[in-house]
N, C-alpha and C. Protein backbone atom coordinates (compact mmCIF):
# COMPACT_ATOMS: atom_id res chain seq x y z
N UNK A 1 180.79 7.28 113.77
CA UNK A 1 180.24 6.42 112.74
C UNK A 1 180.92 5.08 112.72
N UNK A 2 182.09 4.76 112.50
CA UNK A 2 182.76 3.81 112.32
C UNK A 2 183.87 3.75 113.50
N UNK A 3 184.55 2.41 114.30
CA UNK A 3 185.14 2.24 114.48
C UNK A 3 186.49 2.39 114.21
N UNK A 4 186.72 2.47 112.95
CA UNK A 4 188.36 2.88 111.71
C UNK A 4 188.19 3.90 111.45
N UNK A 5 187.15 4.72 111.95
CA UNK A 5 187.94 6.22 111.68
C UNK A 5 189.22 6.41 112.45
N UNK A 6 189.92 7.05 112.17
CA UNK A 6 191.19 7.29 113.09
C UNK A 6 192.39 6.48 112.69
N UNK A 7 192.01 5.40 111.66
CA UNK A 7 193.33 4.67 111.67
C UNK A 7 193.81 4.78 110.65
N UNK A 8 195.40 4.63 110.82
CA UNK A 8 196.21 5.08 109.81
C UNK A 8 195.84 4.70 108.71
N UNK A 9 196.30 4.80 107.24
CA UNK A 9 196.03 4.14 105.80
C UNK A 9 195.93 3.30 105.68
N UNK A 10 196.99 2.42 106.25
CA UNK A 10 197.46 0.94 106.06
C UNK A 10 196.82 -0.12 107.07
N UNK A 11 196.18 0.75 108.18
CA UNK A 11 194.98 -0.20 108.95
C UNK A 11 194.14 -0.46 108.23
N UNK A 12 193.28 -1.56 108.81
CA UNK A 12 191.80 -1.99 109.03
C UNK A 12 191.36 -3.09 109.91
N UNK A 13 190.03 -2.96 110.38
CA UNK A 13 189.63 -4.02 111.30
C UNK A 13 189.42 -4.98 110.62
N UNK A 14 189.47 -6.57 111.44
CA UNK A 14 188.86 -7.27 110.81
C UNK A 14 187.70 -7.63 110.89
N UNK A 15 186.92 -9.00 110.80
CA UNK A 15 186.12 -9.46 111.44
C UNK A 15 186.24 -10.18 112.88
N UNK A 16 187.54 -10.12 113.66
CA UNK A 16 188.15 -10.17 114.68
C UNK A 16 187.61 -9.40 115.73
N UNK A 17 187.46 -8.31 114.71
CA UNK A 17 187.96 -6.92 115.65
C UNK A 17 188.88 -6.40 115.92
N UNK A 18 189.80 -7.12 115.30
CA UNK A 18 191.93 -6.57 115.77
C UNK A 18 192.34 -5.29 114.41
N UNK A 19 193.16 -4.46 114.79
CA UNK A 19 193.34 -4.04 113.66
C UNK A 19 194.98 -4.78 113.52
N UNK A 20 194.46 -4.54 111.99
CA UNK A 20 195.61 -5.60 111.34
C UNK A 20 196.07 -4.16 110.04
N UNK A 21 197.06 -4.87 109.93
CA UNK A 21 198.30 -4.49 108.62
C UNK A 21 197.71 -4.36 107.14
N UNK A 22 197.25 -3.40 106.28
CA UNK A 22 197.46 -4.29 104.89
C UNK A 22 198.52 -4.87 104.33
N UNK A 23 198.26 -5.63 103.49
CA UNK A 23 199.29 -6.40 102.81
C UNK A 23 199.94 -5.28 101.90
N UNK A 24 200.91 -4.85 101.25
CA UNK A 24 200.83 -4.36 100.25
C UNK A 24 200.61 -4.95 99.26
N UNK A 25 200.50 -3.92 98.03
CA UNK A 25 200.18 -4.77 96.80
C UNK A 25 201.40 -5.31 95.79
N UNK A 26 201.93 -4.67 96.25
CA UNK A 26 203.54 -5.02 95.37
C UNK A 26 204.01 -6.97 95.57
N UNK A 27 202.97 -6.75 97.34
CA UNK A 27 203.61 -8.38 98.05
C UNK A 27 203.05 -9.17 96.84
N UNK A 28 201.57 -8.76 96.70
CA UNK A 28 200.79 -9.56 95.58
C UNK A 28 201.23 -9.64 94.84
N UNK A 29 201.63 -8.35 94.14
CA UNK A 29 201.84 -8.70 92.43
C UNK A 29 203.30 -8.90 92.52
N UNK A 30 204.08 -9.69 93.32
CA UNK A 30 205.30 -9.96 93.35
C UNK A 30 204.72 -12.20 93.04
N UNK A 31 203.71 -11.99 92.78
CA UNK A 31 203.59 -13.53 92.80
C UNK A 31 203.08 -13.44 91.49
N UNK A 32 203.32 -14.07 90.49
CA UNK A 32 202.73 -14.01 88.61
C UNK A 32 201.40 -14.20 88.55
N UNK A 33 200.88 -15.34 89.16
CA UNK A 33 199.34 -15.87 89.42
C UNK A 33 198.77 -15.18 90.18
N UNK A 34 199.16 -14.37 91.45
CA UNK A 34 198.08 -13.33 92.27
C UNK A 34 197.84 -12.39 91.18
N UNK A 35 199.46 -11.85 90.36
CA UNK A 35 198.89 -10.39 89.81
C UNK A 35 198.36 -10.72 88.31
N UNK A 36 198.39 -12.16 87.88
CA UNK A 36 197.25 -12.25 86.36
C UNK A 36 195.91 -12.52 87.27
N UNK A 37 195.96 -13.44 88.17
CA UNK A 37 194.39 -13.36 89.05
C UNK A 37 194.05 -12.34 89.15
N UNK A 38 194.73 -11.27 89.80
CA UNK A 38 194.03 -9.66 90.24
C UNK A 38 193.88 -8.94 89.28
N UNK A 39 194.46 -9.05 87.84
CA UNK A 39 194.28 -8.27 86.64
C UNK A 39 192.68 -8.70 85.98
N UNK A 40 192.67 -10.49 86.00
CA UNK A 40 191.71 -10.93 85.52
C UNK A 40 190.31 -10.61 86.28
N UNK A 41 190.23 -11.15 87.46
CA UNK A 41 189.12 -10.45 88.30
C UNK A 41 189.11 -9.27 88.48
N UNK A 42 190.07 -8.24 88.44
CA UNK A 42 189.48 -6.48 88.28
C UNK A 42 188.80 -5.95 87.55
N UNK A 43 189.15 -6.84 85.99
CA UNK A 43 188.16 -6.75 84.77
C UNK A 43 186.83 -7.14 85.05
N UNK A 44 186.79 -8.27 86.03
CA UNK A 44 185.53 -9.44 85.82
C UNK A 44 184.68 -8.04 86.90
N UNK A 45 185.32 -7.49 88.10
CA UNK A 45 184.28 -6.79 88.83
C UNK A 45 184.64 -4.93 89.06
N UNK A 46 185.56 -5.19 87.85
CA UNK A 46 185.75 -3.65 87.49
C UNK A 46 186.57 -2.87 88.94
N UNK A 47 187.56 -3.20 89.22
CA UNK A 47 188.10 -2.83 90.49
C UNK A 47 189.56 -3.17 90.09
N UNK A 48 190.43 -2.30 90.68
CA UNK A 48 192.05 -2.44 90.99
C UNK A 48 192.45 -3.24 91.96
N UNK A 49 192.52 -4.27 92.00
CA UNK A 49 193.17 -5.13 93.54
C UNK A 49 194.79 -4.66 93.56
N UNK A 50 195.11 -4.19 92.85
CA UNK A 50 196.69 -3.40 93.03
C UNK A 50 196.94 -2.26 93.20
N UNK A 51 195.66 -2.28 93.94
CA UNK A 51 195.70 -0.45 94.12
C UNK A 51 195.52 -0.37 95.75
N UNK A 52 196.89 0.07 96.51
CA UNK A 52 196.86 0.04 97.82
C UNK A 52 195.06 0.66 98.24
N UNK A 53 195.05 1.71 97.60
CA UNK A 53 194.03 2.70 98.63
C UNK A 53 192.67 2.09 97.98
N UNK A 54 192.66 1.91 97.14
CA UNK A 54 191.40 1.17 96.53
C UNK A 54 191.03 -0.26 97.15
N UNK A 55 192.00 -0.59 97.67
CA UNK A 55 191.49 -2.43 98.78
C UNK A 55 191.49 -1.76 100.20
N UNK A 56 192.29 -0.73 100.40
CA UNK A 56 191.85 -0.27 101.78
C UNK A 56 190.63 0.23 102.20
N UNK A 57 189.84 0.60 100.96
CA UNK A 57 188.47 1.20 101.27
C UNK A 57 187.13 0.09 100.75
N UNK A 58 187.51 -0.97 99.74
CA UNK A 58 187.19 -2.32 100.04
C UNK A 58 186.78 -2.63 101.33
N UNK A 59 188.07 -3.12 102.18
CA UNK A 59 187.93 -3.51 103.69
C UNK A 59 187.24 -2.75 104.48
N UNK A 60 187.38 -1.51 104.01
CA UNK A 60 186.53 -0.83 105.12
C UNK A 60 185.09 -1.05 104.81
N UNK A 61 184.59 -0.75 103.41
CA UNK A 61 183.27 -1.41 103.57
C UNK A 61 182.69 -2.61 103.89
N UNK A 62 183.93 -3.36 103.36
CA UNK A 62 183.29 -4.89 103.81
C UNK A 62 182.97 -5.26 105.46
N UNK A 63 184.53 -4.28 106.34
CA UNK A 63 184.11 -4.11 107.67
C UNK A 63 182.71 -3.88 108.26
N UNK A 64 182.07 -2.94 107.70
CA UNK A 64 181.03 -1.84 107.77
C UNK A 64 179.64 -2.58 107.91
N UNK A 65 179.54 -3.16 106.21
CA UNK A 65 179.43 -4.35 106.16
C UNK A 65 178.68 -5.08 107.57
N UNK A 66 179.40 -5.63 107.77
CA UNK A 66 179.56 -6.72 108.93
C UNK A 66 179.45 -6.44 110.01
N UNK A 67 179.63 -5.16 110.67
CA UNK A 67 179.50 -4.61 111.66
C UNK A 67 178.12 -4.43 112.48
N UNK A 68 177.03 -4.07 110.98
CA UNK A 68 175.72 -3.24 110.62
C UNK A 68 175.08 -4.56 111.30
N UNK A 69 175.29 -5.79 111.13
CA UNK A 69 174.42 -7.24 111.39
C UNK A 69 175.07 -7.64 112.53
N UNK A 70 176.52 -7.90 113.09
CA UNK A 70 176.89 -8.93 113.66
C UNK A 70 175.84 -9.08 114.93
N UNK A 71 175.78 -7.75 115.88
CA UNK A 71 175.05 -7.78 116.77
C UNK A 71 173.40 -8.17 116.85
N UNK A 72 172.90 -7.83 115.96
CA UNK A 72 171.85 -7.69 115.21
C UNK A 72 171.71 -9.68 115.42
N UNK A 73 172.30 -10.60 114.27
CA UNK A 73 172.15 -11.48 114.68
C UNK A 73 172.87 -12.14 115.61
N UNK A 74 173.80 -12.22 116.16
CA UNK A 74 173.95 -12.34 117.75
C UNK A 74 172.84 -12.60 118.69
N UNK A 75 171.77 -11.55 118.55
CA UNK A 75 170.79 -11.32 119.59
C UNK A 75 169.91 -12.51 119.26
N UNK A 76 169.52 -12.14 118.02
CA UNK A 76 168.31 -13.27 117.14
C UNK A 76 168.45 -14.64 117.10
N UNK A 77 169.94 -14.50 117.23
CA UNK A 77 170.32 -16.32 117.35
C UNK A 77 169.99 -17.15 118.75
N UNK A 78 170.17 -15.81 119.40
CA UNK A 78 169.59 -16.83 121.20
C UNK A 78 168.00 -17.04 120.73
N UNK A 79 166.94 -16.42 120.97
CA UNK A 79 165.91 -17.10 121.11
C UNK A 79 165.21 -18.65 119.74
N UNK A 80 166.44 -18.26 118.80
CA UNK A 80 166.47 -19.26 117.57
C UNK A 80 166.83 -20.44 118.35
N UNK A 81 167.95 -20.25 119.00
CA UNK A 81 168.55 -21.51 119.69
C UNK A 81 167.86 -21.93 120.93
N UNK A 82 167.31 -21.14 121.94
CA UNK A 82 166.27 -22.17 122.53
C UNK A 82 164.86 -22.56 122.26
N UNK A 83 164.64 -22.25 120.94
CA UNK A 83 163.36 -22.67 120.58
C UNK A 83 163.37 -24.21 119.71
N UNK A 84 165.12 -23.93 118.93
CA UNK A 84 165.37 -25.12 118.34
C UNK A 84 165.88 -26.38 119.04
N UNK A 85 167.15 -25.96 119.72
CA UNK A 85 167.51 -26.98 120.53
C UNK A 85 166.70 -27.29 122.12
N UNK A 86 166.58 -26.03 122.90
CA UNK A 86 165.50 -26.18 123.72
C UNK A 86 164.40 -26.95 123.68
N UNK A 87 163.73 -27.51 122.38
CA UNK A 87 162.90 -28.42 122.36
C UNK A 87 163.37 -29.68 122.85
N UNK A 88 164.45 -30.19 123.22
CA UNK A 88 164.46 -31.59 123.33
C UNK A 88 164.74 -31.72 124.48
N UNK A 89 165.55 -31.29 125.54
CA UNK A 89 164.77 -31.50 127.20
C UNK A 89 163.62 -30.95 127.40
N UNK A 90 163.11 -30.16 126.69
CA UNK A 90 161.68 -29.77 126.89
C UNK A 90 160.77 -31.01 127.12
N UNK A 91 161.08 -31.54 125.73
CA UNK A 91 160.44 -32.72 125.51
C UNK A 91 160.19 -34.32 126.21
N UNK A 92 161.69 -34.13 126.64
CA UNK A 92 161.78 -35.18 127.23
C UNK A 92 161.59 -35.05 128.96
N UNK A 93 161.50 -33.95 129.56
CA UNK A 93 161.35 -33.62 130.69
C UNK A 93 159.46 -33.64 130.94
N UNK A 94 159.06 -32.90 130.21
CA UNK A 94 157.56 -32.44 129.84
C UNK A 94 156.54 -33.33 128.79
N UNK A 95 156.51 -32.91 128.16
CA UNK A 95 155.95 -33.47 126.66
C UNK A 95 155.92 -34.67 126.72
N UNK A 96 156.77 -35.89 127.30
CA UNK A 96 156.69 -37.08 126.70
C UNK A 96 155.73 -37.90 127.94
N UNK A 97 155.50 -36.64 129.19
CA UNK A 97 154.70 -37.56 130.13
C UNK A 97 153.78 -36.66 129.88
N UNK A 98 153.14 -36.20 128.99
CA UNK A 98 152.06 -35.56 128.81
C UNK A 98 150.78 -36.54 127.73
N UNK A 99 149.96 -36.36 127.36
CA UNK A 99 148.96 -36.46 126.65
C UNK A 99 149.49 -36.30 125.09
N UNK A 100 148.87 -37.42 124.44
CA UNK A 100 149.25 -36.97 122.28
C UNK A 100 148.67 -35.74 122.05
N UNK A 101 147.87 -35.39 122.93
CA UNK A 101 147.50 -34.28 121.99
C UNK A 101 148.46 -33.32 122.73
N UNK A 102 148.40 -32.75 123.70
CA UNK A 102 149.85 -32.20 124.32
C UNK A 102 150.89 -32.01 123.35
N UNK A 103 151.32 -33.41 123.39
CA UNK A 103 152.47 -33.36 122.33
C UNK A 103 152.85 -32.98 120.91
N UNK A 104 151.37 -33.53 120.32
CA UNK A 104 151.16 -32.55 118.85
C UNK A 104 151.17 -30.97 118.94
N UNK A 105 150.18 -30.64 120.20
CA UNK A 105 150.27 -28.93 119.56
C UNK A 105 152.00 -28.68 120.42
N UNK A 106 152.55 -29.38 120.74
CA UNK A 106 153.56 -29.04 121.62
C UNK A 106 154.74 -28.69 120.35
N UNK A 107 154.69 -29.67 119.42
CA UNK A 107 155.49 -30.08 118.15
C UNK A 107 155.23 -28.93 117.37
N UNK A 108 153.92 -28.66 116.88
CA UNK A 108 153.37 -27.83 115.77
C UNK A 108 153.87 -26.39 116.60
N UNK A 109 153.54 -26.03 117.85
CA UNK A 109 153.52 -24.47 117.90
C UNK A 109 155.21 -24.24 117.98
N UNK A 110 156.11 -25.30 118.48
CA UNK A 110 157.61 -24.92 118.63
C UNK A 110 158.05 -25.06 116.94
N UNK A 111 157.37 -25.67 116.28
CA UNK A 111 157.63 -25.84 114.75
C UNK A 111 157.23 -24.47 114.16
N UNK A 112 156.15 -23.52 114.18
CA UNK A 112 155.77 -22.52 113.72
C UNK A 112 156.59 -21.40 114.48
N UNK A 113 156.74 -21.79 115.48
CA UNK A 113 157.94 -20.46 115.82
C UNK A 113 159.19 -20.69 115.25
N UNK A 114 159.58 -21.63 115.07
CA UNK A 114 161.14 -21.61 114.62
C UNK A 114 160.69 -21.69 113.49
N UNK A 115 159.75 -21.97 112.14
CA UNK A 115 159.91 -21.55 110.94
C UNK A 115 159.97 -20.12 111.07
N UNK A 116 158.66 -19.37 111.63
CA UNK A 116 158.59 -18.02 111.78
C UNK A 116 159.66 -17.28 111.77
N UNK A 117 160.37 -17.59 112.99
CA UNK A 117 161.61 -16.46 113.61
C UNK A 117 162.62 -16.93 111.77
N UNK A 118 163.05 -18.09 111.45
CA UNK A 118 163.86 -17.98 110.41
C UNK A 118 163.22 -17.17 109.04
N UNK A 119 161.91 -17.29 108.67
CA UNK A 119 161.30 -16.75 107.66
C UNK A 119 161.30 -14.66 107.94
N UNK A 120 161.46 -14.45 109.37
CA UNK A 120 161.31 -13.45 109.89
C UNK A 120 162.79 -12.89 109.70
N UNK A 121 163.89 -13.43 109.97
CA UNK A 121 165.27 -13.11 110.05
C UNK A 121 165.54 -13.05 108.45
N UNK A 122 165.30 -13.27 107.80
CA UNK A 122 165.01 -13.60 106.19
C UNK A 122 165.07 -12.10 105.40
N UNK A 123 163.92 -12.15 106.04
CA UNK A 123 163.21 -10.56 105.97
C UNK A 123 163.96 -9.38 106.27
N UNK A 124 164.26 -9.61 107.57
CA UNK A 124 164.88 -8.50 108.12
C UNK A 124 166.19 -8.41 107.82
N UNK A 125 167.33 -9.20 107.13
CA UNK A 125 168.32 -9.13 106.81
C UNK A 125 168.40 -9.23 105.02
N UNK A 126 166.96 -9.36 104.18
CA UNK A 126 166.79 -9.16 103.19
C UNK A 126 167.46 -8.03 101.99
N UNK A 127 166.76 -7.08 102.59
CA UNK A 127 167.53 -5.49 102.04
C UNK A 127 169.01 -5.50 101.73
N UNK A 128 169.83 -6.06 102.82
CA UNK A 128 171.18 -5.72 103.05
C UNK A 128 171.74 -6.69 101.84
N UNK A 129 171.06 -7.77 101.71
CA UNK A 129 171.07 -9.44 100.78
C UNK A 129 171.01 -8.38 99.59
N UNK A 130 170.62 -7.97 99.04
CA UNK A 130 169.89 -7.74 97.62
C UNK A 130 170.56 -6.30 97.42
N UNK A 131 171.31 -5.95 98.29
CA UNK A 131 171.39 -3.60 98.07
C UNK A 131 172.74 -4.85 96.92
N UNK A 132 172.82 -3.41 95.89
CA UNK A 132 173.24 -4.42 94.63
C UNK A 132 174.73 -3.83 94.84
N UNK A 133 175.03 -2.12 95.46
CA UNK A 133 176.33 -2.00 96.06
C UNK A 133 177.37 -2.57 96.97
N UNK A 134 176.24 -3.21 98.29
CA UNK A 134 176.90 -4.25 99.04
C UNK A 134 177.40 -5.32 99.13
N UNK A 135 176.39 -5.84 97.90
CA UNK A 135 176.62 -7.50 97.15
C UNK A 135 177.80 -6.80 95.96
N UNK A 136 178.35 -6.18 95.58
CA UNK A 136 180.04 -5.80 94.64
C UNK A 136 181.04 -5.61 95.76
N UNK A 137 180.92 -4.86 97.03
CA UNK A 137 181.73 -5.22 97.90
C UNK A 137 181.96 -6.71 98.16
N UNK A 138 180.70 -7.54 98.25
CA UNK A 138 181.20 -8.88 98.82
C UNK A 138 182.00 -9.50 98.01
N UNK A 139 181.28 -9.00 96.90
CA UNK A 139 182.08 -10.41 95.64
C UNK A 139 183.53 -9.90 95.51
N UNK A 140 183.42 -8.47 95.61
CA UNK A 140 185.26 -7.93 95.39
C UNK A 140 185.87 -8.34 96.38
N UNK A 141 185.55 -8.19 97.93
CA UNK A 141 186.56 -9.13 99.29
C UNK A 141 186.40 -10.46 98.80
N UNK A 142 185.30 -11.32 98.41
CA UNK A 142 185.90 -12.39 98.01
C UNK A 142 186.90 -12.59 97.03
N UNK A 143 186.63 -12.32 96.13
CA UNK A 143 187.66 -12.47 94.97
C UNK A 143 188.99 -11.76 95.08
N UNK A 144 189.12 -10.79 96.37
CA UNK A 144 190.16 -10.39 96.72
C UNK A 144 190.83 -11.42 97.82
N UNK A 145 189.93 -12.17 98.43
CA UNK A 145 190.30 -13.18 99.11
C UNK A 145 190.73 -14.69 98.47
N UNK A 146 190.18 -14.63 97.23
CA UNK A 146 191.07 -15.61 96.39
C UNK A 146 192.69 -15.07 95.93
N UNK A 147 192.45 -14.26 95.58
CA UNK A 147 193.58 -13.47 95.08
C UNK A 147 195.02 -13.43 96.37
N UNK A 148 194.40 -13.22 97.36
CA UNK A 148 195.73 -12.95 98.37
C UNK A 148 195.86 -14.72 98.81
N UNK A 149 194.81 -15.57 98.72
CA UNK A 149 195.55 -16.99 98.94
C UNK A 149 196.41 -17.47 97.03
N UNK A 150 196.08 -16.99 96.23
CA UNK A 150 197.00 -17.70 95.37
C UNK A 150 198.60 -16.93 95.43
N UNK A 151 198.24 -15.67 96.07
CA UNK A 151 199.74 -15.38 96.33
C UNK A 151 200.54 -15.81 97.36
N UNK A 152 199.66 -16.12 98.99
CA UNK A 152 199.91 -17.21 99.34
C UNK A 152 200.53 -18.28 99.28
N UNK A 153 199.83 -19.38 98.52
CA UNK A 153 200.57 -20.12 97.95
C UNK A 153 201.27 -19.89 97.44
N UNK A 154 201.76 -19.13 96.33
CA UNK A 154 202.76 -18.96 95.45
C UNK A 154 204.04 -18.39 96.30
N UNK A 155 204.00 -18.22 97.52
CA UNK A 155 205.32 -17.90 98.21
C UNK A 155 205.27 -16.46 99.30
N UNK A 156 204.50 -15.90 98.99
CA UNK A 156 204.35 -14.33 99.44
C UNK A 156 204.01 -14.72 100.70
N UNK A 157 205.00 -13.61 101.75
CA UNK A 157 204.47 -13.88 103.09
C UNK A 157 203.68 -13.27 103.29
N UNK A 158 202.20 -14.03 103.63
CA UNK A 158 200.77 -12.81 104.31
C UNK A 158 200.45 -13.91 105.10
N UNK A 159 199.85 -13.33 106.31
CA UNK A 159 199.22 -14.21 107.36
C UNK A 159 198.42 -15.24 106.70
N UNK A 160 198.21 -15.87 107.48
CA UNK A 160 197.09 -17.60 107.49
C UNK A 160 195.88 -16.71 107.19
N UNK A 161 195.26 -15.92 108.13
CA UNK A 161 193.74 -15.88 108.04
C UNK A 161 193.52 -14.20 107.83
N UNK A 162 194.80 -13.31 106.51
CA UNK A 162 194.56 -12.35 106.08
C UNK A 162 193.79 -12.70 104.99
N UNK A 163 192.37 -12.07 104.68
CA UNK A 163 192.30 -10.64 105.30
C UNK A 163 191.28 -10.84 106.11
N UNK A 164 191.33 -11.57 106.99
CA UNK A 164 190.39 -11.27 108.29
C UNK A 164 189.10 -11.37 108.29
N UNK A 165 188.23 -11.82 107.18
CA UNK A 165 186.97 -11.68 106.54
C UNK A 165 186.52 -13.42 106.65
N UNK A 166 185.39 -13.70 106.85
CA UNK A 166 184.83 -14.93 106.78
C UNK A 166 184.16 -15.42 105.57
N UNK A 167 182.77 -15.60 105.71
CA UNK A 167 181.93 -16.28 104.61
C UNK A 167 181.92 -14.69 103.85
N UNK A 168 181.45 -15.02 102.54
CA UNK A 168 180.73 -13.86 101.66
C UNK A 168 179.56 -14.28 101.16
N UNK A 169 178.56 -13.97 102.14
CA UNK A 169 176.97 -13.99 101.67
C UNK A 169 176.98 -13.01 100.46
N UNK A 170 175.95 -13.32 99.70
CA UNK A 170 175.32 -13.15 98.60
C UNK A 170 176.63 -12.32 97.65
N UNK A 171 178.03 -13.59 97.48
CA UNK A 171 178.47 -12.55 96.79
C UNK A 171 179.15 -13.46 95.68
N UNK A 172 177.85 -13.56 94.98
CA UNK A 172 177.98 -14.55 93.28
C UNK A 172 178.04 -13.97 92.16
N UNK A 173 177.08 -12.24 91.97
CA UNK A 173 177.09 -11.51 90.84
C UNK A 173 177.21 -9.97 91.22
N UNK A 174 178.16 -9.78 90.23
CA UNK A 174 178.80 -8.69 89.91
C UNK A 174 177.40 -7.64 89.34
N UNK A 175 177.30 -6.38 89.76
CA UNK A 175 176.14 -5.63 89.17
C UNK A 175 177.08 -4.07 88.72
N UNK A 176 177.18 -4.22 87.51
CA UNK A 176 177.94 -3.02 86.60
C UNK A 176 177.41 -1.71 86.88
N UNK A 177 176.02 -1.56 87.19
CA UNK A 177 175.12 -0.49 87.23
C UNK A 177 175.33 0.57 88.40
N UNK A 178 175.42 -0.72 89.67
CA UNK A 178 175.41 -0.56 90.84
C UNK A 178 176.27 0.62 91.16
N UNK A 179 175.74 1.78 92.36
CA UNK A 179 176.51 2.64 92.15
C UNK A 179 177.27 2.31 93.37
N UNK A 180 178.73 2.99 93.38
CA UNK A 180 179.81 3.01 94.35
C UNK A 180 179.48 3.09 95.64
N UNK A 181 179.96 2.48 96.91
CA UNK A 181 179.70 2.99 98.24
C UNK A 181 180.86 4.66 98.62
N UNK A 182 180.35 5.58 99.24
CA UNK A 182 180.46 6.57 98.90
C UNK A 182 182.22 6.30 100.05
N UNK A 183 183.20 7.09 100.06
CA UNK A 183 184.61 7.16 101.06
C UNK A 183 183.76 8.03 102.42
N UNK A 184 184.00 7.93 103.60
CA UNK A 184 183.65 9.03 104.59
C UNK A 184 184.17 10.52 104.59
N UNK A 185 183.42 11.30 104.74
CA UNK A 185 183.39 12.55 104.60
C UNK A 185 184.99 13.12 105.52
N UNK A 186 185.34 12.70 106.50
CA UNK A 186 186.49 12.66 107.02
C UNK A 186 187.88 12.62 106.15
N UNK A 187 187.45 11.33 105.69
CA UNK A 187 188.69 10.56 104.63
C UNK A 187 189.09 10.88 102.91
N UNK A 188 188.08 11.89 102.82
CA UNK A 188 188.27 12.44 101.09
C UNK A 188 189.12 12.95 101.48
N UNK A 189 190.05 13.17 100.23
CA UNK A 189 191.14 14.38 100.15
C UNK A 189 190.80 15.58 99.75
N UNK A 190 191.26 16.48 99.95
CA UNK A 190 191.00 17.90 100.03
C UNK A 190 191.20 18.25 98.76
């Protein structure tokens, strides 16, 4: 199923792909502003950021996450990219010693495919946008990713680019309702 099965507690992948260290939480709440930040946002999205095993299974979903698409758009982005940028030696090789009308439907049909394919990618990465469990993971790695740069700053040694996580699509609102992403059947305790 997952790549991180197998790894110790204190692993997780990143968006790298490396497995990396957690931080502990003590590092955090050894900084005043990480651990009133992490008190204040645990309230705001109902989560422990000082809870070793509770951000370890965070990361793992957020991994999971990310895993489910990267390839996914990877693939989708090549024919995006020679339909978008490919138009302009097209154009200038072809098209511009051609006929206006040539050139109009030349414009309009490379224009309707690249709206298409983006209105299409939209779609197909929609579900994952909107599942209201996945969007509380994002907003919690983000706001856990604010949280480990104000400790950061405040002195705590954690890497430059822990925790390993990039953008957080769709992760603006918190959904109270939303139910939990479930631990792997492996990883419950007995």
């Amino acid at each position: 199923m997952s790549h991180q099965q197998g790894l110790a507690f204190d692993q997780f992948v990143g968006d790298d792909g490396g497995v990396h260290s957690l931080v502990s939480s003590s590092v955090i709440a050894a900084v005043p502003d990480a651990k009133a930040a992490a008190e204040e946002y645990g309230r705001e999205v109902r989560f422990d950021f000082l809870d070793d095993k509770a951000v370890h299974w965070l990361l793992f979903h957020r991994w999971e996450d990310n895993r489910s698409w990267r390839l996914r758009g990877c693939l989708s982005s090549i024919p995006l990219t020679i339909f978008t940028f490919g138009a302009w030696p097209f154009w200038d090789l072809v098209a511009s010693q051609r006929s206006r009308s040539f050139q109009i439907a030349f414009i309009a049909v490379d224009s309707l495919i690249v709206v298409s394919m983006v209105v299409g990618l939209y779609l197909w990465r929609r579900p994952s946008l909107r599942n209201p469990s996945l969007r509380n993971v994002r907003i919690r790695a983000r706001r856990y990713h604010q949280i480990v740069s104000i400790a950061r700053k405040g002195g705590a040694e954690i890497p430059a680019t822990y925790p390993y996580y990039g953008m957080h699509a769709s992760a603006r609102k918190f959904f109270p309702d939303a139910p939990e992403l479930p631990i792997p059947e492996e990883e419950r305790p007995a």
